[in-house]
PDB file of N, CA and C in Angstrom:
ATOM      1  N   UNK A   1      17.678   6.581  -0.987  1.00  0.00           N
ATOM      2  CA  UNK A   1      17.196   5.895   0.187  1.00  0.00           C
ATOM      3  C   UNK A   1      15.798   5.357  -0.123  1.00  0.00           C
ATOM      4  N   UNK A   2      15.368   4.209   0.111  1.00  0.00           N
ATOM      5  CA  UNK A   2      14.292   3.572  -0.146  1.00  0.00           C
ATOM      6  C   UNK A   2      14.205   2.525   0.930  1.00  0.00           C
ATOM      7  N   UNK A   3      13.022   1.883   0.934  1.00  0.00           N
ATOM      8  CA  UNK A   3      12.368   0.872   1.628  1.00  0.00           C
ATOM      9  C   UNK A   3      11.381   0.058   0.934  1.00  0.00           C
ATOM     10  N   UNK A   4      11.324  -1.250   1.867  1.00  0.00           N
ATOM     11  CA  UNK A   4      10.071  -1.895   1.275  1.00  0.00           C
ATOM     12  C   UNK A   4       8.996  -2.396   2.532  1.00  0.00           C
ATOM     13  N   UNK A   5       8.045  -1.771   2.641  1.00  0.00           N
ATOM     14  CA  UNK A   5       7.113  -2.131   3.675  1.00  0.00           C
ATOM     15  C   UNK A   5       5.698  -2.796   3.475  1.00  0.00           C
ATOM     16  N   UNK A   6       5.044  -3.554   4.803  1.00  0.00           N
ATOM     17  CA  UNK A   6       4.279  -4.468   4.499  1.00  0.00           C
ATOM     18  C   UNK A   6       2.691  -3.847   4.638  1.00  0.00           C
ATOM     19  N   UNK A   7       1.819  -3.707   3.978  1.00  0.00           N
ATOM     20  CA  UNK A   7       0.602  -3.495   4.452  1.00  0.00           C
ATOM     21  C   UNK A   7      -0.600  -3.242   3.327  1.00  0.00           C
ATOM     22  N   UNK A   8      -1.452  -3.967   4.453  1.00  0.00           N
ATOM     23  CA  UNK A   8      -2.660  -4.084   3.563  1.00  0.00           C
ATOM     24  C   UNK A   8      -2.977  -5.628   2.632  1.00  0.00           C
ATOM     25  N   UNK A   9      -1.361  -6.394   2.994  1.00  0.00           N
ATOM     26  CA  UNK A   9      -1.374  -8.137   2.582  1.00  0.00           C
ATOM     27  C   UNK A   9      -0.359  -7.877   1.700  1.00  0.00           C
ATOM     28  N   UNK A  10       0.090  -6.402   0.892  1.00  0.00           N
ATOM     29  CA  UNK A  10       1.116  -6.416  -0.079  1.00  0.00           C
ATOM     30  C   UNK A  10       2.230  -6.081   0.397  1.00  0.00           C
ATOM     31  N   UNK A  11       3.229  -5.760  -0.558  1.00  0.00           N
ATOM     32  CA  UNK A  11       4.574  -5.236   0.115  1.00  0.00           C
ATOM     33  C   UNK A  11       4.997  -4.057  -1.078  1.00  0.00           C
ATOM     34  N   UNK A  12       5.437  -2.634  -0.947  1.00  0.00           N
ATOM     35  CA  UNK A  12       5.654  -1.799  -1.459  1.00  0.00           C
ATOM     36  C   UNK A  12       6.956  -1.167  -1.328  1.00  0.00           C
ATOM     37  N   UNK A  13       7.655  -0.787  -2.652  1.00  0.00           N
ATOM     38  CA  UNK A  13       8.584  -0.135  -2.451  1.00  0.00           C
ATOM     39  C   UNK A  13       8.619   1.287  -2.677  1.00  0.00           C
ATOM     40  N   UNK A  14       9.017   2.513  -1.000  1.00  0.00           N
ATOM     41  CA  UNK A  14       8.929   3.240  -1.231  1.00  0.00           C
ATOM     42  C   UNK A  14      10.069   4.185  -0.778  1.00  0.00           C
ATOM     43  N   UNK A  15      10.073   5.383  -1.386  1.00  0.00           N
ATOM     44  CA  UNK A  15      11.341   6.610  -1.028  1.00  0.00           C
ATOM     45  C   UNK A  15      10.521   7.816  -0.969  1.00  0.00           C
ATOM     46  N   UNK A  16      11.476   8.493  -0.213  1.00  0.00           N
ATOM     47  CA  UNK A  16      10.816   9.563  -0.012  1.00  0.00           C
ATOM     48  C   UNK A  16      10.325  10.804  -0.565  1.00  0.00           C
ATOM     49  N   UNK A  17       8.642  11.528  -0.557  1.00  0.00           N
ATOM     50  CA  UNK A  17       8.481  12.109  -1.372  1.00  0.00           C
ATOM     51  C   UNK A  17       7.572  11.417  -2.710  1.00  0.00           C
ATOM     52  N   UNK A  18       7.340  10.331  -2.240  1.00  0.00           N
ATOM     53  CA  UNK A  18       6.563   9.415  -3.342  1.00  0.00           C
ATOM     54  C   UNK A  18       5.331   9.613  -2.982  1.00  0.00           C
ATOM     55  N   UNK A  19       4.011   9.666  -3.730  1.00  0.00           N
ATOM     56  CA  UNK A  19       2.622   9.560  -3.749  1.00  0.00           C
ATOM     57  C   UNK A  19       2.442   8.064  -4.151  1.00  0.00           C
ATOM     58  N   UNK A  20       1.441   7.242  -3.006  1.00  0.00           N
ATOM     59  CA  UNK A  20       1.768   5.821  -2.871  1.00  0.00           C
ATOM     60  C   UNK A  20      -0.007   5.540  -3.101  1.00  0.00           C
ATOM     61  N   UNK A  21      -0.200   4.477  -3.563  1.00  0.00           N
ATOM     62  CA  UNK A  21      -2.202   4.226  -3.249  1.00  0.00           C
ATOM     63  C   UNK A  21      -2.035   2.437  -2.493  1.00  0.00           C
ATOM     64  N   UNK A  22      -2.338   2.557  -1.393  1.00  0.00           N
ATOM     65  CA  UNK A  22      -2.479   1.499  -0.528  1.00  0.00           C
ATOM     66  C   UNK A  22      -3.996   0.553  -0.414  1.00  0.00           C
ATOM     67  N   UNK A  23      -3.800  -0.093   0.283  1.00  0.00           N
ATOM     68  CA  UNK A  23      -5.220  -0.979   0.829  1.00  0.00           C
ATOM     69  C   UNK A  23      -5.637   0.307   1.507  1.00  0.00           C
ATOM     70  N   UNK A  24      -7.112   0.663   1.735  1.00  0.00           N
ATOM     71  CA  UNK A  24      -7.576   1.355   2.609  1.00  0.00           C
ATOM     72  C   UNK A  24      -6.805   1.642   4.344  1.00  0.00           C
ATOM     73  N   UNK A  25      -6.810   2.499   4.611  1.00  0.00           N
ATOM     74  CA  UNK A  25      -6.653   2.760   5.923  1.00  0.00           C
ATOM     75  C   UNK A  25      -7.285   3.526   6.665  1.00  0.00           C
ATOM     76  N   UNK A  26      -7.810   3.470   7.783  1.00  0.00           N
ATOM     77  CA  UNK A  26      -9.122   4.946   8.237  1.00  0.00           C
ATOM     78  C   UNK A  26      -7.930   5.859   8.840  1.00  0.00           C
ATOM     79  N   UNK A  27      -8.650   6.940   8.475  1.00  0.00           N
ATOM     80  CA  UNK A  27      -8.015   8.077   9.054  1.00  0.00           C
ATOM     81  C   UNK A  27      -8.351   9.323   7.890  1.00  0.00           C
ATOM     82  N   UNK A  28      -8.241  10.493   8.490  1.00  0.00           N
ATOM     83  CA  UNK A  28      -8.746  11.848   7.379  1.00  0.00           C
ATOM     84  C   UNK A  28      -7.603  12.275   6.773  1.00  0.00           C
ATOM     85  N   UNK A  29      -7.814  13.018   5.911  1.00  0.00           N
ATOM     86  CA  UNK A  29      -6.642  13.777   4.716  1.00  0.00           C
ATOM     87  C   UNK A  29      -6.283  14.905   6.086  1.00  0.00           C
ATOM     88  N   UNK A  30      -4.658  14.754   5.406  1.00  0.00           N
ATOM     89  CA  UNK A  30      -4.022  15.203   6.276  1.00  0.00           C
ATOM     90  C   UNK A  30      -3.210  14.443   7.666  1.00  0.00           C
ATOM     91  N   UNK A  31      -3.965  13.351   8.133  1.00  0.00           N
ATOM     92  CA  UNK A  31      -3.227  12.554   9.253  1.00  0.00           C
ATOM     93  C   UNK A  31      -2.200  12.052   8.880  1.00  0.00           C
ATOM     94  N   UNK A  32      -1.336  11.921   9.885  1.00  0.00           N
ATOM     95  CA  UNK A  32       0.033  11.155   9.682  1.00  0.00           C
ATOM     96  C   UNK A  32      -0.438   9.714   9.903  1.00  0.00           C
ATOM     97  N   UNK A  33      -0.065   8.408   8.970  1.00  0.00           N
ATOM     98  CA  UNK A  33       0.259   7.325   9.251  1.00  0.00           C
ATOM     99  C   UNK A  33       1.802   6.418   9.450  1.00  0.00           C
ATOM    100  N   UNK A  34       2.004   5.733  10.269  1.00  0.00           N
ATOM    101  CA  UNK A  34       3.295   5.280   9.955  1.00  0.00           C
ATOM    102  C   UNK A  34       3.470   3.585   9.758  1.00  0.00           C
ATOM    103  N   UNK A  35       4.007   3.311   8.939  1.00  0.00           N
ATOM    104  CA  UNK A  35       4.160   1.716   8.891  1.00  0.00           C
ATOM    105  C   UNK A  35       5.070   1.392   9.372  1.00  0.00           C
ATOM    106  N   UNK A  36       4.894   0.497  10.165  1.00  0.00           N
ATOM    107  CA  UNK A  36       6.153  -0.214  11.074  1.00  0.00           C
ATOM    108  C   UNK A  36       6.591  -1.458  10.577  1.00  0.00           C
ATOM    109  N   UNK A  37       5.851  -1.973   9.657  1.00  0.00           N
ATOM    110  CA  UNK A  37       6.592  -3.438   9.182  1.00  0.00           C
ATOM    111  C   UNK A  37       6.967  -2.967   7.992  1.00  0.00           C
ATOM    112  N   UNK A  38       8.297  -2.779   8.090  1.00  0.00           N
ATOM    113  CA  UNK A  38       9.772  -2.079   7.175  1.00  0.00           C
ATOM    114  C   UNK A  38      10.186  -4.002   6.927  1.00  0.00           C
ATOM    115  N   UNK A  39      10.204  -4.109   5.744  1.00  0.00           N
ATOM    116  CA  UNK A  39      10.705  -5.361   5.437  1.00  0.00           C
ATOM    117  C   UNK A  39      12.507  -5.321   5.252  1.00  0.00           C
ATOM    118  N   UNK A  40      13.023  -4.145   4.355  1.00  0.00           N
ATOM    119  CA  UNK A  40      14.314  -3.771   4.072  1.00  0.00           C
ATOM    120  C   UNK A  40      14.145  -2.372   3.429  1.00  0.00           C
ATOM    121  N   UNK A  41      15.818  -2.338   4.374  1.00  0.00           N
ATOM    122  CA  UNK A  41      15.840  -0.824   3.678  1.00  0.00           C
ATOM    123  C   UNK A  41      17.118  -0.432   3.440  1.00  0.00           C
ATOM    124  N   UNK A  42      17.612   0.634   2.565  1.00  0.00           N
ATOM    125  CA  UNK A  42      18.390   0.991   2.070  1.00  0.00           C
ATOM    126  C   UNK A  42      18.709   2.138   1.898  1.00  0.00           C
ATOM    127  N   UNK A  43      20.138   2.494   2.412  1.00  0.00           N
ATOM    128  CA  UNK A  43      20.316   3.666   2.049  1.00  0.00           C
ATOM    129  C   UNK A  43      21.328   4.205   0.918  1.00  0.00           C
ATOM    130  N   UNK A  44      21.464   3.657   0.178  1.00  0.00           N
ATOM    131  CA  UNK A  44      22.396   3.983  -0.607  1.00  0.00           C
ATOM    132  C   UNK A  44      23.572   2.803  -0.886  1.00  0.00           C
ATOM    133  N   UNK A  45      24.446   2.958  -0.008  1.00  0.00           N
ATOM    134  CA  UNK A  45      25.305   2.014   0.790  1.00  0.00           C
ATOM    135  C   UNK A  45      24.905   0.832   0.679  1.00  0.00           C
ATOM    136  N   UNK A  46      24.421   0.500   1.362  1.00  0.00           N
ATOM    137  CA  UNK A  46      24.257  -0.508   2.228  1.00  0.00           C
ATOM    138  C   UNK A  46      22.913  -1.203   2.379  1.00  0.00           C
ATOM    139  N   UNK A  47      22.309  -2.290   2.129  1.00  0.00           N
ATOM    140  CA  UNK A  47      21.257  -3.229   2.406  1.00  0.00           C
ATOM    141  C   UNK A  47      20.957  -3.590   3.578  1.00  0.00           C
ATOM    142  N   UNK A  48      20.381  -3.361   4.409  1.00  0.00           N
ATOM    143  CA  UNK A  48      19.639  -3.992   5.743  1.00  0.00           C
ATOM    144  C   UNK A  48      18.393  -4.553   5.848  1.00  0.00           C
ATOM    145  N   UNK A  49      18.245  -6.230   5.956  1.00  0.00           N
ATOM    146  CA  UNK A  49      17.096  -6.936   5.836  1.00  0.00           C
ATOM    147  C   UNK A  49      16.603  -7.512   6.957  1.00  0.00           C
ATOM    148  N   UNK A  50      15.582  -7.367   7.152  1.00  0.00           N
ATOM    149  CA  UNK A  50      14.856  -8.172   8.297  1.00  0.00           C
ATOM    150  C   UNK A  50      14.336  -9.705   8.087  1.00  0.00           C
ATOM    151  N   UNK A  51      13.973 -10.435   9.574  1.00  0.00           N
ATOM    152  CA  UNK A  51      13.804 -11.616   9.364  1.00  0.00           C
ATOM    153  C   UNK A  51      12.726 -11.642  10.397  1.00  0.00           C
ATOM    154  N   UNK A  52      11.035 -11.560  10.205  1.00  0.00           N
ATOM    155  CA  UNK A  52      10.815 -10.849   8.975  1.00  0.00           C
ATOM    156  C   UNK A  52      10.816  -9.041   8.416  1.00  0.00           C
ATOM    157  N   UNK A  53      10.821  -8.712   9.832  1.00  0.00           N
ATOM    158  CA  UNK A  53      10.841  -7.260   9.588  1.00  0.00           C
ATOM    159  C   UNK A  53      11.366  -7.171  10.609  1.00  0.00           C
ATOM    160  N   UNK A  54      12.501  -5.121  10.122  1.00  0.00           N
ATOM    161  CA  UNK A  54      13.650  -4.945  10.759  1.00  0.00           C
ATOM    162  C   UNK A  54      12.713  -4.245  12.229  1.00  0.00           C
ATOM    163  N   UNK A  55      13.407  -4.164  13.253  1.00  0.00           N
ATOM    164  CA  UNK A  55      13.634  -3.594  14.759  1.00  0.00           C
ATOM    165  C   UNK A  55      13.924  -2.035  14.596  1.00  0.00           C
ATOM    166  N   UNK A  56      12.916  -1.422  14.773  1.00  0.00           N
ATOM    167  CA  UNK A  56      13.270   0.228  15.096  1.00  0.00           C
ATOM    168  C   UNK A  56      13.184   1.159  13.681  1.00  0.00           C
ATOM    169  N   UNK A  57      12.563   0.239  13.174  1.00  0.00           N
ATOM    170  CA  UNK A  57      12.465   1.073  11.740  1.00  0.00           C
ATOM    171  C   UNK A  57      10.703   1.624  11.532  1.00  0.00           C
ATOM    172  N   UNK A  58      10.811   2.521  10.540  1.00  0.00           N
ATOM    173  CA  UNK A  58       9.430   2.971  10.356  1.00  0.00           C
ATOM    174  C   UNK A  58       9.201   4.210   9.403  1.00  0.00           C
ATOM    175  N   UNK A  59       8.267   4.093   8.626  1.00  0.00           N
ATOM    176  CA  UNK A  59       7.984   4.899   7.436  1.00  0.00           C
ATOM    177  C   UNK A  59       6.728   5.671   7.701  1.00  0.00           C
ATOM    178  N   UNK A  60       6.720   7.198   7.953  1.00  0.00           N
ATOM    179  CA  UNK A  60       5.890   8.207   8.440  1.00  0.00           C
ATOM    180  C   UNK A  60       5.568   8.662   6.646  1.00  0.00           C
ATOM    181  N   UNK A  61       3.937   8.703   6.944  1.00  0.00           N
ATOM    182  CA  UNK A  61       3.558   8.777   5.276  1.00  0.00           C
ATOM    183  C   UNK A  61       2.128   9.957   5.824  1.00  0.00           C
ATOM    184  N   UNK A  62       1.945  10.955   4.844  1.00  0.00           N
ATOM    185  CA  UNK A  62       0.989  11.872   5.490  1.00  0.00           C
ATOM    186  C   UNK A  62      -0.251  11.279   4.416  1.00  0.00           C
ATOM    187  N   UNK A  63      -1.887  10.867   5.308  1.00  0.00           N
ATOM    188  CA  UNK A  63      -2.805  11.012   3.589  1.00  0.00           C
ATOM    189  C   UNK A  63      -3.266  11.613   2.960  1.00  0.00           C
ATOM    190  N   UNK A  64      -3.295  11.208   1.784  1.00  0.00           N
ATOM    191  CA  UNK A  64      -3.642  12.891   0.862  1.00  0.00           C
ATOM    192  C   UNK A  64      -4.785  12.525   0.334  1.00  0.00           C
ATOM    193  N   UNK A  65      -5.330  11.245   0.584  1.00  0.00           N
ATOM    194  CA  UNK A  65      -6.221  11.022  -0.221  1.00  0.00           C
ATOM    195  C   UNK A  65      -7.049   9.598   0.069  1.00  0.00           C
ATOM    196  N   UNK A  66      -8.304   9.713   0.152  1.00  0.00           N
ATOM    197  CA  UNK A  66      -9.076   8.791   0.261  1.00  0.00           C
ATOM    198  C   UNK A  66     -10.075   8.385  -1.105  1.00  0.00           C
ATOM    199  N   UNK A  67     -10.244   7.196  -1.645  1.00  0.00           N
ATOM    200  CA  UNK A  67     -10.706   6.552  -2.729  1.00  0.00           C
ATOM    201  C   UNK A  67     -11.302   5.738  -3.143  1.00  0.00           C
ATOM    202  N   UNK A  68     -11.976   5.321  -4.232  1.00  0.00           N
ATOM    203  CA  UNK A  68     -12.204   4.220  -4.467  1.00  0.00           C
ATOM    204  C   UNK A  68     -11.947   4.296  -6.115  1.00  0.00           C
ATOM    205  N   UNK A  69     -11.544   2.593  -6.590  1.00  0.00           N
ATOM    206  CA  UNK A  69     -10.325   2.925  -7.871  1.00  0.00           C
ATOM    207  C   UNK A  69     -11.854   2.498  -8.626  1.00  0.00           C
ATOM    208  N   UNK A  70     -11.287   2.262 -10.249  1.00  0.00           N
ATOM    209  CA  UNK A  70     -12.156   2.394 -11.336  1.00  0.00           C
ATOM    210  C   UNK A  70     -13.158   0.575 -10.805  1.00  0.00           C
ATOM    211  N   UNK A  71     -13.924   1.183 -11.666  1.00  0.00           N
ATOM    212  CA  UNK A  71     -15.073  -0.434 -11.760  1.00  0.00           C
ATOM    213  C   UNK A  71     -14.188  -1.631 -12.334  1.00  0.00           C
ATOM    214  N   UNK A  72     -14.442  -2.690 -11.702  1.00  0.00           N
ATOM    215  CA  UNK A  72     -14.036  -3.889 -12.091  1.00  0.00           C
ATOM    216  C   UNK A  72     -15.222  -5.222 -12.724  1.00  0.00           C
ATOM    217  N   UNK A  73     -15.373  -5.323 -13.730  1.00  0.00           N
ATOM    218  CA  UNK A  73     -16.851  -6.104 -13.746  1.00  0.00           C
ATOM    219  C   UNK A  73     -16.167  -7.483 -13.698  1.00  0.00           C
ATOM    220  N   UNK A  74     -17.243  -8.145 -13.208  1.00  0.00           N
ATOM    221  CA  UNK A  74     -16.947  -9.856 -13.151  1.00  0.00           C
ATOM    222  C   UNK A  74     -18.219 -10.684 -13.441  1.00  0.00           C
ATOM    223  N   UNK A  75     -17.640 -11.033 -14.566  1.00  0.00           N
ATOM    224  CA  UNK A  75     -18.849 -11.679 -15.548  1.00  0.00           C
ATOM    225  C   UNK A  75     -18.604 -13.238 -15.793  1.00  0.00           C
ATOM    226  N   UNK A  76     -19.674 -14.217 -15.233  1.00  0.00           N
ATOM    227  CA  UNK A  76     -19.507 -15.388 -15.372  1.00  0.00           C
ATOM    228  C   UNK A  76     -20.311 -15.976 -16.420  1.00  0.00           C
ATOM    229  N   UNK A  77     -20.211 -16.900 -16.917  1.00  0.00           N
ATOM    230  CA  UNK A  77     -21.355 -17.189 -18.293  1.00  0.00           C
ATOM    231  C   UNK A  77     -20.524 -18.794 -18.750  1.00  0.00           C
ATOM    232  N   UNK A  78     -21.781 -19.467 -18.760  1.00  0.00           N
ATOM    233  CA  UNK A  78     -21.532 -20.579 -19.481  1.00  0.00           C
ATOM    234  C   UNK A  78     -22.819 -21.457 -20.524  1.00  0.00           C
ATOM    235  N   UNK A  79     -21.672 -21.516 -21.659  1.00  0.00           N
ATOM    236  CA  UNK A  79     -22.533 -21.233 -23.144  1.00  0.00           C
ATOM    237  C   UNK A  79     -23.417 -22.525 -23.205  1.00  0.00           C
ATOM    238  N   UNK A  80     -25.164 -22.246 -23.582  1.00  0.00           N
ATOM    239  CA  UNK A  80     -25.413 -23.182 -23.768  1.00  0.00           C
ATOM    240  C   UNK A  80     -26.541 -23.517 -22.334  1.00  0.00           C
ATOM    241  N   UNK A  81     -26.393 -23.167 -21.464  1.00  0.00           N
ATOM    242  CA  UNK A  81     -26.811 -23.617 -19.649  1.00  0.00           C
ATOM    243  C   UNK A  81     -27.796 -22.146 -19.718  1.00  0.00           C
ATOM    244  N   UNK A  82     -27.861 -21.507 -20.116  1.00  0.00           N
ATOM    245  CA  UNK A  82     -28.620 -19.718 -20.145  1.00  0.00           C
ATOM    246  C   UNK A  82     -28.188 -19.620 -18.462  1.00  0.00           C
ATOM    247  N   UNK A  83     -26.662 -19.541 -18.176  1.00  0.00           N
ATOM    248  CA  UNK A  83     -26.136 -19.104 -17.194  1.00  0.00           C
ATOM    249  C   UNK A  83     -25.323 -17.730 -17.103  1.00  0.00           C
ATOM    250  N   UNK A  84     -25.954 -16.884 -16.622  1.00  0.00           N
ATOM    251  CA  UNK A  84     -25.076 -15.709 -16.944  1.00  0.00           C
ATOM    252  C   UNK A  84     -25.142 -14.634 -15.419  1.00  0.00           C
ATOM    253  N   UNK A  85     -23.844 -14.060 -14.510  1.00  0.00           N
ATOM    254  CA  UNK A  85     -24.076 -13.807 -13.635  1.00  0.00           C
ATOM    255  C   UNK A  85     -23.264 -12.244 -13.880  1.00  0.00           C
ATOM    256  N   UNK A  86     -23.634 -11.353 -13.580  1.00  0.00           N
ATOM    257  CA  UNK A  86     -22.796  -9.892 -13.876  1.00  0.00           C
ATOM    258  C   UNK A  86     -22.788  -9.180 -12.371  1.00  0.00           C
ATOM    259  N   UNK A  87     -21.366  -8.693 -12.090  1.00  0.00           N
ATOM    260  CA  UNK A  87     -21.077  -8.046 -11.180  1.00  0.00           C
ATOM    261  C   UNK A  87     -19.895  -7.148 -10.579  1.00  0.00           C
ATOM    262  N   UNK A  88     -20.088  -6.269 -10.208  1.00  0.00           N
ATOM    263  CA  UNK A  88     -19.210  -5.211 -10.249  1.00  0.00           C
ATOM    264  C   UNK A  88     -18.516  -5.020  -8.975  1.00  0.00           C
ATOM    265  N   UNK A  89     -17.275  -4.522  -9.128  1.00  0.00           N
ATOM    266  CA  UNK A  89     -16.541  -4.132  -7.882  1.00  0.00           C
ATOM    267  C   UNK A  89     -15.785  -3.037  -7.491  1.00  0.00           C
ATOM    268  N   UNK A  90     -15.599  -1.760  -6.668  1.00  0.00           N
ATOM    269  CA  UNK A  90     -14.990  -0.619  -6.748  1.00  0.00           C
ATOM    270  C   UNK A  90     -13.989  -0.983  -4.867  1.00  0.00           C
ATOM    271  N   UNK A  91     -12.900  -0.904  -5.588  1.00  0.00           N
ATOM    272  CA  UNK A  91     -12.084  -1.079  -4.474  1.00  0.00           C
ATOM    273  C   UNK A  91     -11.622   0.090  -3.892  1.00  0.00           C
ATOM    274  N   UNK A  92     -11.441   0.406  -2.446  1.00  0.00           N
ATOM    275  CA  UNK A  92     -11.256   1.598  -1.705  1.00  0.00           C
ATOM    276  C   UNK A  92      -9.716   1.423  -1.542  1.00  0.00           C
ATOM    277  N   UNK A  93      -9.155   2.644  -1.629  1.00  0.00           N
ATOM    278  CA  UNK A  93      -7.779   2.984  -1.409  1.00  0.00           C
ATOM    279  C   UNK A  93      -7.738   3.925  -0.801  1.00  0.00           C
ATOM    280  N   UNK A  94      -6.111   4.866  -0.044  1.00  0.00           N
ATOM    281  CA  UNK A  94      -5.975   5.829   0.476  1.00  0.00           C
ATOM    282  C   UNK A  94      -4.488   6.144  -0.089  1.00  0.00           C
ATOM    283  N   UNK A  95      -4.285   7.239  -0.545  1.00  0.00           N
ATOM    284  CA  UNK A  95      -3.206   7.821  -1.343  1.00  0.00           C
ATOM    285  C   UNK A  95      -2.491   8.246  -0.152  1.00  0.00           C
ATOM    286  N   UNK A  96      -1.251   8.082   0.103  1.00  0.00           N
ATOM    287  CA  UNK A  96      -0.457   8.525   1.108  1.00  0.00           C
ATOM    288  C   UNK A  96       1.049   9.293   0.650  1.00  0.00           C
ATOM    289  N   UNK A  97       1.558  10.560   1.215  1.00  0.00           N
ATOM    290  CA  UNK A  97       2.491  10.850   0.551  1.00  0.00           C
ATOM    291  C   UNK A  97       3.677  10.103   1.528  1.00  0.00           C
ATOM    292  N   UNK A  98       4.915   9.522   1.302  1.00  0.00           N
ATOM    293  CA  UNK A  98       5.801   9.506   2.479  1.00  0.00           C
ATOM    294  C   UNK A  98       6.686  10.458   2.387  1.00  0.00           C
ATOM    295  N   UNK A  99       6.503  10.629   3.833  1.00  0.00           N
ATOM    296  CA  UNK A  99       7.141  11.932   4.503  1.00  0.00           C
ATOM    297  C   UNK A  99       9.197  11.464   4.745  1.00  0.00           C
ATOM    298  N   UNK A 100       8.760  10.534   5.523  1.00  0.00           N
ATOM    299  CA  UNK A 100      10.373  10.421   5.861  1.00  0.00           C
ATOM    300  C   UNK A 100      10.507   8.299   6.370  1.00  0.00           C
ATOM    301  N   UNK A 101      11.955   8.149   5.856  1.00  0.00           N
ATOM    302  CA  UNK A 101      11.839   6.702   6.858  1.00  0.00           C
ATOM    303  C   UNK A 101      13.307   6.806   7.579  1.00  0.00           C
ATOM    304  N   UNK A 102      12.647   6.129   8.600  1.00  0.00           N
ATOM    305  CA  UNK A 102      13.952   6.188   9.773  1.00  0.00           C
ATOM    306  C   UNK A 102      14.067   4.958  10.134  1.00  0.00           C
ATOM    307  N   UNK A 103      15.709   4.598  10.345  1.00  0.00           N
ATOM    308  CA  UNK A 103      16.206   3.280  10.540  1.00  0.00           C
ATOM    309  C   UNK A 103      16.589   3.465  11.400  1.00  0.00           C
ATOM    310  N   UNK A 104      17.203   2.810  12.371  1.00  0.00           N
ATOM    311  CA  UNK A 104      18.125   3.530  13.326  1.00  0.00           C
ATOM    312  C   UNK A 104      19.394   2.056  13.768  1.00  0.00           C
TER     313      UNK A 104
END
């Protein structure tokens, strides 16, 4: 059984029991979150797709974890001009386990 849900601008495929790292979300370790924009899901069987997302569906994910991922540098430079600009970026995430998804 799996799903694919929308959030944070991306779309993820998840089943249950997975440790997931998302766009940030507020909330403390330990809270339940649930995503409601279920794009498709599957149980085995059978494919069920939404247009754009399905009716009555939803993926309960507990967080385990709040973050920020490794350094990203962004270095501009052009040879010759003594142009040179350096800068760094640490992006925040939240590790979520999912708990269960329900279709109905």
């Amino acid at each position: 059984m799996y799903a694919v849900v929308a959030t944070g601008g991306k779309q993820y495929k998840v089943s249950e029991g997975e440790i997931l790292r998302v766009e940030k979300i507020p909330g403390e370790v330990g809270e339940t979150v649930t995503f409601d924009r279920v794009l498709m899901f599957s149980d085995g069987d059978s494919v069920t797709l939404g247009a754009p997302a399905l009716e009555n569906a939803a993926v309960r994910a507990k967080i385990v974890g709040q973050g920020r991922s490794k350094k990203v540098l962004v270095f501009k430079y052009k040879r010759r001009k003594r142009y040179r600009r350096k800068q760094g970026h640490r992006q925040s995430y939240t590790a979520v386990q999912i708990d269960s998804i329900a279709a109905q």
